[in-house]
Protein backbone atom coordinates (compact mmCIF):
# COMPACT_ATOMS: atom_id res chain seq x y z
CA UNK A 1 -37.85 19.19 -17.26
CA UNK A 2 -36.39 19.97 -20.74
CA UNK A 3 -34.94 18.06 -23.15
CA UNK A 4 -31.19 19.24 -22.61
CA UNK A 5 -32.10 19.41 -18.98
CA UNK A 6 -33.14 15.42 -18.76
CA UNK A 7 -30.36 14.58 -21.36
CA UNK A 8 -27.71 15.83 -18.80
CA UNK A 9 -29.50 14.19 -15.96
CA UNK A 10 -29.12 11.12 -18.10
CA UNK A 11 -25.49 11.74 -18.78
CA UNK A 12 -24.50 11.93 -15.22
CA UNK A 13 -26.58 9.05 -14.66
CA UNK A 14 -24.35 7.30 -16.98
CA UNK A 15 -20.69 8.68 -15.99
CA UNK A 16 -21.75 8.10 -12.45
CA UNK A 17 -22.85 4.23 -13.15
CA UNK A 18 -20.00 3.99 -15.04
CA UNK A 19 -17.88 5.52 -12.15
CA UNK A 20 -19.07 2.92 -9.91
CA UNK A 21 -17.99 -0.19 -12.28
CA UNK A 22 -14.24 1.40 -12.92
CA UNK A 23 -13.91 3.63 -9.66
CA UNK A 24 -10.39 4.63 -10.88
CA UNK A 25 -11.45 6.08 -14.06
CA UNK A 26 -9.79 9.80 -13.92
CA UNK A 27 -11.13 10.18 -17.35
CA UNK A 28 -14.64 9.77 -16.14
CA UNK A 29 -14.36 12.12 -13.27
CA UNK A 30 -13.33 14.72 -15.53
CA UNK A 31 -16.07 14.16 -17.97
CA UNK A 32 -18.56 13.61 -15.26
CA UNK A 33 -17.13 17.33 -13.63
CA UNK A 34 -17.55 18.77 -17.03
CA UNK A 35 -21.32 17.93 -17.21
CA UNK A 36 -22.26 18.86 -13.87
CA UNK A 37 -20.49 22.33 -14.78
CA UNK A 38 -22.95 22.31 -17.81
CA UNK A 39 -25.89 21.21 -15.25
CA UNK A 40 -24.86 24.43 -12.97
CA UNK A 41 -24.15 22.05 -10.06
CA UNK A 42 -21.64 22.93 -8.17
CA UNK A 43 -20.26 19.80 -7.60
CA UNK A 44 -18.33 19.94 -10.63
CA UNK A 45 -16.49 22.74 -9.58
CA UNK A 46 -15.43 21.07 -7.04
CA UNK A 47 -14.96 17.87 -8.33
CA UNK A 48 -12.29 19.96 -11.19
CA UNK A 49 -10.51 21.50 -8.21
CA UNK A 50 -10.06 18.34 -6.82
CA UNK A 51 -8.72 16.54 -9.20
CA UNK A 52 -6.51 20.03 -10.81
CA UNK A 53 -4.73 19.75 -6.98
CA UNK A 54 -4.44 16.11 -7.89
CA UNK A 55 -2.69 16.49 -11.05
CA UNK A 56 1.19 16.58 -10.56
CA UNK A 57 1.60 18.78 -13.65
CA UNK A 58 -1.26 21.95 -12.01
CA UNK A 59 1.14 24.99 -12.34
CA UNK A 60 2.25 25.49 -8.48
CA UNK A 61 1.06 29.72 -8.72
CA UNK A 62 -2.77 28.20 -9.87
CA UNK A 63 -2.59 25.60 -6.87
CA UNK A 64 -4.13 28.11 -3.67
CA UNK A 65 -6.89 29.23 -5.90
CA UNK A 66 -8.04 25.70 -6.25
CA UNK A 67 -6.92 25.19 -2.71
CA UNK A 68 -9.68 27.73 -2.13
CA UNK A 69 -12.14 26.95 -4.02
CA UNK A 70 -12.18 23.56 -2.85
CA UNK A 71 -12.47 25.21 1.26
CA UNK A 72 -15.24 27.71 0.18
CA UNK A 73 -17.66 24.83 -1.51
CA UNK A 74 -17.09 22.62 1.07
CA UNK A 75 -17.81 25.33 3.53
CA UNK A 76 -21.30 26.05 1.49
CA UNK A 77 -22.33 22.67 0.76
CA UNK A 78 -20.91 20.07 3.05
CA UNK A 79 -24.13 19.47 4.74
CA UNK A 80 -26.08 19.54 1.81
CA UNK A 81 -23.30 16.78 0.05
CA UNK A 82 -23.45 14.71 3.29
CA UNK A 83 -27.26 14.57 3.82
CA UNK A 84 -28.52 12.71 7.10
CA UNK A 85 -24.30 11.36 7.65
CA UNK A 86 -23.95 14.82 8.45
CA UNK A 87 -26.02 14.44 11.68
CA UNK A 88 -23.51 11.85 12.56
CA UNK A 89 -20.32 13.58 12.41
CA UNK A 90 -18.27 15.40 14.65
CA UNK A 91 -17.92 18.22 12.54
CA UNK A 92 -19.68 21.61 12.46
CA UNK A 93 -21.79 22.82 9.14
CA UNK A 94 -19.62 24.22 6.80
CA UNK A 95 -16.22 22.40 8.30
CA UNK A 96 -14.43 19.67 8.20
CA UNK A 97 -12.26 18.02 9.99
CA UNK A 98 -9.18 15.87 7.99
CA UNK A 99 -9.19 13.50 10.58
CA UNK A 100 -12.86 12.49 10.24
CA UNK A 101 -13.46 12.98 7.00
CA UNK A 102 -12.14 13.39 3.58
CA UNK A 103 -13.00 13.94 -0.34
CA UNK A 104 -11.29 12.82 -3.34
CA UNK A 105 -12.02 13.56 -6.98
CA UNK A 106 -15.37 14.98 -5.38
CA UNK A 107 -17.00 11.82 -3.87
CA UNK A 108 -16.39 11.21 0.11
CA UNK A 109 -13.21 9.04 0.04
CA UNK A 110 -12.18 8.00 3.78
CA UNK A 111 -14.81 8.31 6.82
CA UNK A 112 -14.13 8.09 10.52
CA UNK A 113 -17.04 7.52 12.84
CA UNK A 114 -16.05 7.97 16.60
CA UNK A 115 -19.53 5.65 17.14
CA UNK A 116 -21.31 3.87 14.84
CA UNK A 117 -25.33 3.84 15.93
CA UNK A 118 -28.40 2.13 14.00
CA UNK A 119 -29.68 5.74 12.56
CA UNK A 120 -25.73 6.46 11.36
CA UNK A 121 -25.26 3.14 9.67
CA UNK A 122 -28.59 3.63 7.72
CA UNK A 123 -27.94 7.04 6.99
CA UNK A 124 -23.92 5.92 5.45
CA UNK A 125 -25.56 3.14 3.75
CA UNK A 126 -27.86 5.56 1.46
CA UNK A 127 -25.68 8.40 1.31
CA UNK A 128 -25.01 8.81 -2.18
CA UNK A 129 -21.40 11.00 -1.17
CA UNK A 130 -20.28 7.49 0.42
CA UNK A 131 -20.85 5.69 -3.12
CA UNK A 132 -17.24 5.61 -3.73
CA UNK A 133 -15.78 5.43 0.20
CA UNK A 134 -12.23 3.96 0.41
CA UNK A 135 -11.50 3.98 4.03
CA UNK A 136 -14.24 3.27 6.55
CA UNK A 137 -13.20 3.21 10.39
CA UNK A 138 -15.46 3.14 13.21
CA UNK A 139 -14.28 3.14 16.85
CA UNK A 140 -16.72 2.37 18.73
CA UNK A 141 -20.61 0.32 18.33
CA UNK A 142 -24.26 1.39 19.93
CA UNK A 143 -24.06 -1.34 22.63
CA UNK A 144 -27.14 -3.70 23.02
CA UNK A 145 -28.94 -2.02 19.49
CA UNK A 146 -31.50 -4.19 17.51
CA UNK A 147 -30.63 -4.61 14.41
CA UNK A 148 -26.92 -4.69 14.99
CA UNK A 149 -25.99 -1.42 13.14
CA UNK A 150 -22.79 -2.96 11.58
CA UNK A 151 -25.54 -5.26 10.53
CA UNK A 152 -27.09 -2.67 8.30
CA UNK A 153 -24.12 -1.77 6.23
CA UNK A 154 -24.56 -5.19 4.21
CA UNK A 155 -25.81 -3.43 2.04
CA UNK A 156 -24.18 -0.45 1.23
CA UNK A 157 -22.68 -0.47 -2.34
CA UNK A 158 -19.30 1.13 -1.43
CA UNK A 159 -18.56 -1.94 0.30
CA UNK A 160 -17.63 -3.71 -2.95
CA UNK A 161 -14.67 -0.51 -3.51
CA UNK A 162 -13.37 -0.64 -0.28
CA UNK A 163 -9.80 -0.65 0.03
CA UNK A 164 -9.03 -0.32 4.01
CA UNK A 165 -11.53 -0.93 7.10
CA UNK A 166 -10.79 -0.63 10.85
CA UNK A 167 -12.99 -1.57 13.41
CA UNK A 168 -12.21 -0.71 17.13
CA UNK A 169 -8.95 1.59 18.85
CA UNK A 170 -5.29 -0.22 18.73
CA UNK A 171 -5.41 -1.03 22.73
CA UNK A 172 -2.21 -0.86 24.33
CA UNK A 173 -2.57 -3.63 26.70
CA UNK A 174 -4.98 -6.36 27.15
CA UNK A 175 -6.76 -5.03 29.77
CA UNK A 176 -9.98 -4.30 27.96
CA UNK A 177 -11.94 -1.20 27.82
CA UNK A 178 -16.03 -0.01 28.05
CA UNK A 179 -15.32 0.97 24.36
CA UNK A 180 -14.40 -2.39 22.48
CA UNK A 181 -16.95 -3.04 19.88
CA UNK A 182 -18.73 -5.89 19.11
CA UNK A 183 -17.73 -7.40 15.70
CA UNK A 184 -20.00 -10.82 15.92
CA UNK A 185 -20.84 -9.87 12.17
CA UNK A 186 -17.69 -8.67 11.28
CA UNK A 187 -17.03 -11.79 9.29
CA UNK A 188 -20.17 -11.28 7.14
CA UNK A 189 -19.55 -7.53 6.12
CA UNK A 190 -15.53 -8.06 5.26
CA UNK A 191 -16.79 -11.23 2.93
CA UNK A 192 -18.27 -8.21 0.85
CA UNK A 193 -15.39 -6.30 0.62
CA UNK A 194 -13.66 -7.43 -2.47
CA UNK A 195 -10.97 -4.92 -2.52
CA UNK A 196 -9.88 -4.73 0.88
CA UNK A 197 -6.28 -4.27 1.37
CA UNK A 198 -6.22 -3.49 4.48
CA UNK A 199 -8.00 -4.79 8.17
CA UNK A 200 -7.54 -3.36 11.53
CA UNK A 201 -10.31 -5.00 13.72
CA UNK A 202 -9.70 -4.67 17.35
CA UNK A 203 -13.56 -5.82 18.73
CA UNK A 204 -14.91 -8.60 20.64
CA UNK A 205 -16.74 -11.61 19.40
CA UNK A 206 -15.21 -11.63 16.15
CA UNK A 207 -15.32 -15.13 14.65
CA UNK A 208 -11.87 -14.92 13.74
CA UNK A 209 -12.23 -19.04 12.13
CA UNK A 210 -14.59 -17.90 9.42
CA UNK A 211 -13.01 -14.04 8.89
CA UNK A 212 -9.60 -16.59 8.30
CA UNK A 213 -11.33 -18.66 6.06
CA UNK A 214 -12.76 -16.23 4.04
CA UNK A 215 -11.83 -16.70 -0.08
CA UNK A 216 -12.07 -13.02 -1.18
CA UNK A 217 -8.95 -11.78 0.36
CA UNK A 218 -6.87 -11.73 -2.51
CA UNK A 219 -6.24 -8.17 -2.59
CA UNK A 220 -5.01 -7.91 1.51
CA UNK A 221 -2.02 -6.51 2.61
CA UNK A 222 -2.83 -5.75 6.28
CA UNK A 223 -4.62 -7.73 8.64
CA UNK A 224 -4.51 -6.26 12.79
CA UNK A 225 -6.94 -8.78 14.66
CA UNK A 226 -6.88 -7.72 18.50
CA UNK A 227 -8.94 -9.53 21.32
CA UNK A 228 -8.84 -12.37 19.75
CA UNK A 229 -10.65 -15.37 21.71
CA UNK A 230 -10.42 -19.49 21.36
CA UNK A 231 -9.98 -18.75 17.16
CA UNK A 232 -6.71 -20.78 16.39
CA UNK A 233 -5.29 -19.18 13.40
CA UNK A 234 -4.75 -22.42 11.42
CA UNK A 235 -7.22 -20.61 9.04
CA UNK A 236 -5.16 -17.81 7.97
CA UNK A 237 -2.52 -20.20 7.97
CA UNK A 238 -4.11 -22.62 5.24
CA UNK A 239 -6.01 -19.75 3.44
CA UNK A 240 -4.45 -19.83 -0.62
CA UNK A 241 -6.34 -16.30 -0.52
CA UNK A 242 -3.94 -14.30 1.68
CA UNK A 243 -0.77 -14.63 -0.57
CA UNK A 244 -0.67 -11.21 -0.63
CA UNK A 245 -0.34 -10.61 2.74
CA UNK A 246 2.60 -8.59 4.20
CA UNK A 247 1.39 -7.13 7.37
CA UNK A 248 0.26 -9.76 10.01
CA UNK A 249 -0.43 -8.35 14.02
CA UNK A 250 -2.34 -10.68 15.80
CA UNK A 251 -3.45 -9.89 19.32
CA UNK A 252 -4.46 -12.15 21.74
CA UNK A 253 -8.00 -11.42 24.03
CA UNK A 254 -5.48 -11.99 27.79
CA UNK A 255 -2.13 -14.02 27.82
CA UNK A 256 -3.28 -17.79 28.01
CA UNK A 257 -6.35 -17.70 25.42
CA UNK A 258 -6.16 -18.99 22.07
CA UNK A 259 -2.68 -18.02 20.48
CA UNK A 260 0.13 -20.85 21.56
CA UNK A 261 3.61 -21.51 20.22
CA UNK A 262 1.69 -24.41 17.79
CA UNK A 263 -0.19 -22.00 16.12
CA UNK A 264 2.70 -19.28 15.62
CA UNK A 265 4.24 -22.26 14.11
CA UNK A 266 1.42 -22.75 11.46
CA UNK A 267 1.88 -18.98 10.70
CA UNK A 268 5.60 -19.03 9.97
CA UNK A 269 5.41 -22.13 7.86
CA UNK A 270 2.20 -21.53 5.98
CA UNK A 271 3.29 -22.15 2.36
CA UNK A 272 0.74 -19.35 1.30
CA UNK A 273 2.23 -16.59 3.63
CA UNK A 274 4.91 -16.03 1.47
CA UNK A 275 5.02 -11.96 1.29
CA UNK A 276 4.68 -11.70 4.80
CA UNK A 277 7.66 -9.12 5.66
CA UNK A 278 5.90 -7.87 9.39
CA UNK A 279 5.25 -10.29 11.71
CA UNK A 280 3.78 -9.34 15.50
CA UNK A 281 2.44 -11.77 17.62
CA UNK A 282 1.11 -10.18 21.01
CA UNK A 283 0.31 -11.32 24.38
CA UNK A 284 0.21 -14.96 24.05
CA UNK A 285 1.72 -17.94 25.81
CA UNK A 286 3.98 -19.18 22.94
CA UNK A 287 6.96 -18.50 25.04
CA UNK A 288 10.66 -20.24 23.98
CA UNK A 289 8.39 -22.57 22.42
CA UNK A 290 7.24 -20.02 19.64
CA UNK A 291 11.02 -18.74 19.64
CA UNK A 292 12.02 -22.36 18.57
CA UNK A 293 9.44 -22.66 15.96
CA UNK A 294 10.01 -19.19 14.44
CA UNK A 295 13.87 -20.01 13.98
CA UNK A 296 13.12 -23.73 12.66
CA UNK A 297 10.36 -22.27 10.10
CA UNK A 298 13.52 -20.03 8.39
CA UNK A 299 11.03 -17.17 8.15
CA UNK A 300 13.89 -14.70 9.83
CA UNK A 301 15.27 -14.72 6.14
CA UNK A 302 12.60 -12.47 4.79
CA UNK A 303 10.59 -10.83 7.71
CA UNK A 304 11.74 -7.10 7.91
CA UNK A 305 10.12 -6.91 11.61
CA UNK A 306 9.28 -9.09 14.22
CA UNK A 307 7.21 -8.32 17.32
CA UNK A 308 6.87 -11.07 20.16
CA UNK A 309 5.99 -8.74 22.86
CA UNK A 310 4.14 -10.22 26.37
CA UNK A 311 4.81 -13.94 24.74
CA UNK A 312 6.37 -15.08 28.20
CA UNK A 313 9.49 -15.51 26.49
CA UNK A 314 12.81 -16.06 28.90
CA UNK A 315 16.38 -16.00 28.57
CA UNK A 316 16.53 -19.19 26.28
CA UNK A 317 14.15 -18.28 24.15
CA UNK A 318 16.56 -15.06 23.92
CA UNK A 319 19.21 -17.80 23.05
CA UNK A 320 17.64 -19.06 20.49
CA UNK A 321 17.05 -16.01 18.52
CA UNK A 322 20.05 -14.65 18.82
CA UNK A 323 21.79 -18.05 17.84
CA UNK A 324 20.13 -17.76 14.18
CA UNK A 325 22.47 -15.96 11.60
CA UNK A 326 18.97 -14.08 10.24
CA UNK A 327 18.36 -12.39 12.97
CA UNK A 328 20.78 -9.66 12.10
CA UNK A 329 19.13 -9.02 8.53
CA UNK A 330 15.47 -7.89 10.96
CA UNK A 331 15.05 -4.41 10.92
CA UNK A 332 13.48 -4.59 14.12
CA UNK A 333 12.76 -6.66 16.88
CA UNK A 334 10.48 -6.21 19.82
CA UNK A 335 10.76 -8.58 22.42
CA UNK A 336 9.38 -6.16 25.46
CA UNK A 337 7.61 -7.21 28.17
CA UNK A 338 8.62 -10.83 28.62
CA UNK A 339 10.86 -12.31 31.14
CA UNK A 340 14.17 -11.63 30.05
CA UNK A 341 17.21 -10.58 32.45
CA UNK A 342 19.72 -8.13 31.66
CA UNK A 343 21.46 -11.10 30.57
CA UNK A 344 18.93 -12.05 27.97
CA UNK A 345 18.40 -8.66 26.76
CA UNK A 346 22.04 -7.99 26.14
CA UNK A 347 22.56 -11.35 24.19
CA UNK A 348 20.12 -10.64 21.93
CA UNK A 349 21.70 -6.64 21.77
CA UNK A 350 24.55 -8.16 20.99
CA UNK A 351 23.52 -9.43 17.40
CA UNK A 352 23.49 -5.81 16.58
CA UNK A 353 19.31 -5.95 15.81
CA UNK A 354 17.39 -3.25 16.27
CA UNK A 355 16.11 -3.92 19.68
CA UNK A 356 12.82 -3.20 21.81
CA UNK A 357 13.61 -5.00 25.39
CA UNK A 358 13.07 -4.81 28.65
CA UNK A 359 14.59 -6.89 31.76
CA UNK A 360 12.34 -8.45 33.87
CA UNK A 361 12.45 -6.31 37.36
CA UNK A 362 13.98 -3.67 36.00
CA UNK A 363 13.02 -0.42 36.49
């Protein structure tokens, strides 16, 4: 190797360590594209491409040539970029698909793996591409695999620059499917997310007590927890760490386990909860109970959405609600699947919310 040659090397070595402290450096992107230009990789083309369609001021008639550009390298080199995590991915060599993958300023910035096995977490883990990953979802875990494979992404250094992780498919009922992952570890691997502002975790076995407890959240927005088992939220509820919260959906594993009208109380009153604005608490057995404690707690003053879907709520509990002057201020309120009448439903219509409802036998 020359001397220019290993000076460069050392150069990139140095932009890209630097990159990795201060992952919102646009200076160093550019000056790390620059040098890669110099080093004839084409990276750096594509890297200056990336970030010239970035750039708000990028003269709209020079826009589809970097539009190009950007579709002909990753068409030539994806593959090569991606290295084993190419084996892994639904998409075909030279192609990619926006809804499984995606680059930003060059590096791989947001990865969706329809199933996550033991060869495909090792192979993310040491992909260099996933250095500077944003978004990580994975629907679905190889059952019954030793080591866990979410197991082996302790490890991977994009985990401290993180900034949204979902684990698991949104289900639509409680009913359960051959798909829902197991997230025993889930706990562990979030504790080494620093950055994370947002969790969607829809898995089995999560141990939702020590995920609530967990002191690094400082920097959340959104939490989804689905399935969740006999894991009382007073956690979340007492955690100084969540104060940024605004997004709350918590999902209970069947009507009947673990969520009750106590516990939706500790939510609404927690004094470190303040910034919650979306509150939606599914399929639990909190009932008129949980309508009473929600209208007590004052929290209808500031919530912009409320969700108490499948809560076995009934026509008093529709009383209640409606009888609180905040109610009106919601922007929407989803109270479907309970056991409201036509009677209930209207009542509550009649406060001019935004309503999601259904009457019980009605068809």
């Amino acid at each position: 190797m020359s001397l220019s040659a290993a000076a460069s090397a050392g150069m990139v070595a140095a932009l890209e360590a630097a990159l990795f402290e201060q992952p919102d450096d646009l200076a160093c992107y550019c000056a790390l594209a620059d040098v890669l230009i110099d080093c004839g990789d084409s990276r750096g083309k594509f890297m200056q491409a990336q970030i010239a369609l970035e750039n708000p001021t990028t003269p709209p008639a020079q826009r589809p040539g970097y539009r190009e550009r950007v579709r002909k390298l990753l068409k030539k080199h994806l593959r090569e970029w991606l290295g084993e995590l190419a084996d892994h991915q639904p998409c075909r060599t030279g192609s990619v698909n926006p809804g499984y993958l995606d680059f930003r300023r060059g590096w791989l910035d947001r990865l969706m793996l329809p199933r996550l096995t033991a060869d495909a977490a090792r192979a993310l883990a040491s992909a260099p591409a996933a250095r500077l990953l944003r978004h990580l979802e994975i629907h679905e875990v190889e059952e019954a695999a030793r080591p866990d494979p979410l197991s082996l992404l302790l490890d991977a250094p994009f985990l401290g620059r993180l900034r949204a992780f979902v684990l698991g498919l949104a289900p639509p009922d409680v009913n359960g499917s051959d798909t829902v992952p197991d997230g025993g570890c889930v706990h562990t691997l979030v504790d080494r997310m620093p950055k994370l502002e947002e969790l969607r975790l829809h898995a089995l076995g999560v141990d939702a007590a020590a995920l609530f407890r967990l002191p690094g959240l400082t920097n959340l927005g959104v939490l989804h927890a689905g399935y969740l088992g006999d894991h009382p939220p007073e956690a979340l509820a007492g955690n100084p760490s969540l104060g940024q919260l605004t997004h709350l959906l918590l999902h209970a594993e069947a009507p009947g386990v673990g969520l009750r009208a106590r516990h939706l109380e500790a939510v609404v009153r927690s004094p470190h909860l303040t910034n919650l604005r979306h509150l939606h608490w599914l399929h639990t057995d909190s009932g008129d109970e949980g309508c009473a404690a929600v209208v007590r707690s004052g929290i209808l003053g500031r919530l912009r959405s409320l969700a108490l879907a499948h809560n076995g709520i009934t026509d008093a509990g529709a009383r209640l609600l409606a009888a609180c002057p905040d109610l009106p201020r919601l922007e929407s309120l989803d109270v479907s699947g309970n056991l409201l009448s036509a009677e209930g439903v209207a009542v509550l219509r009649a406060t001019g919310v935004r309503l999601y409802a259904d009457a019980e036998g009605a068809t």
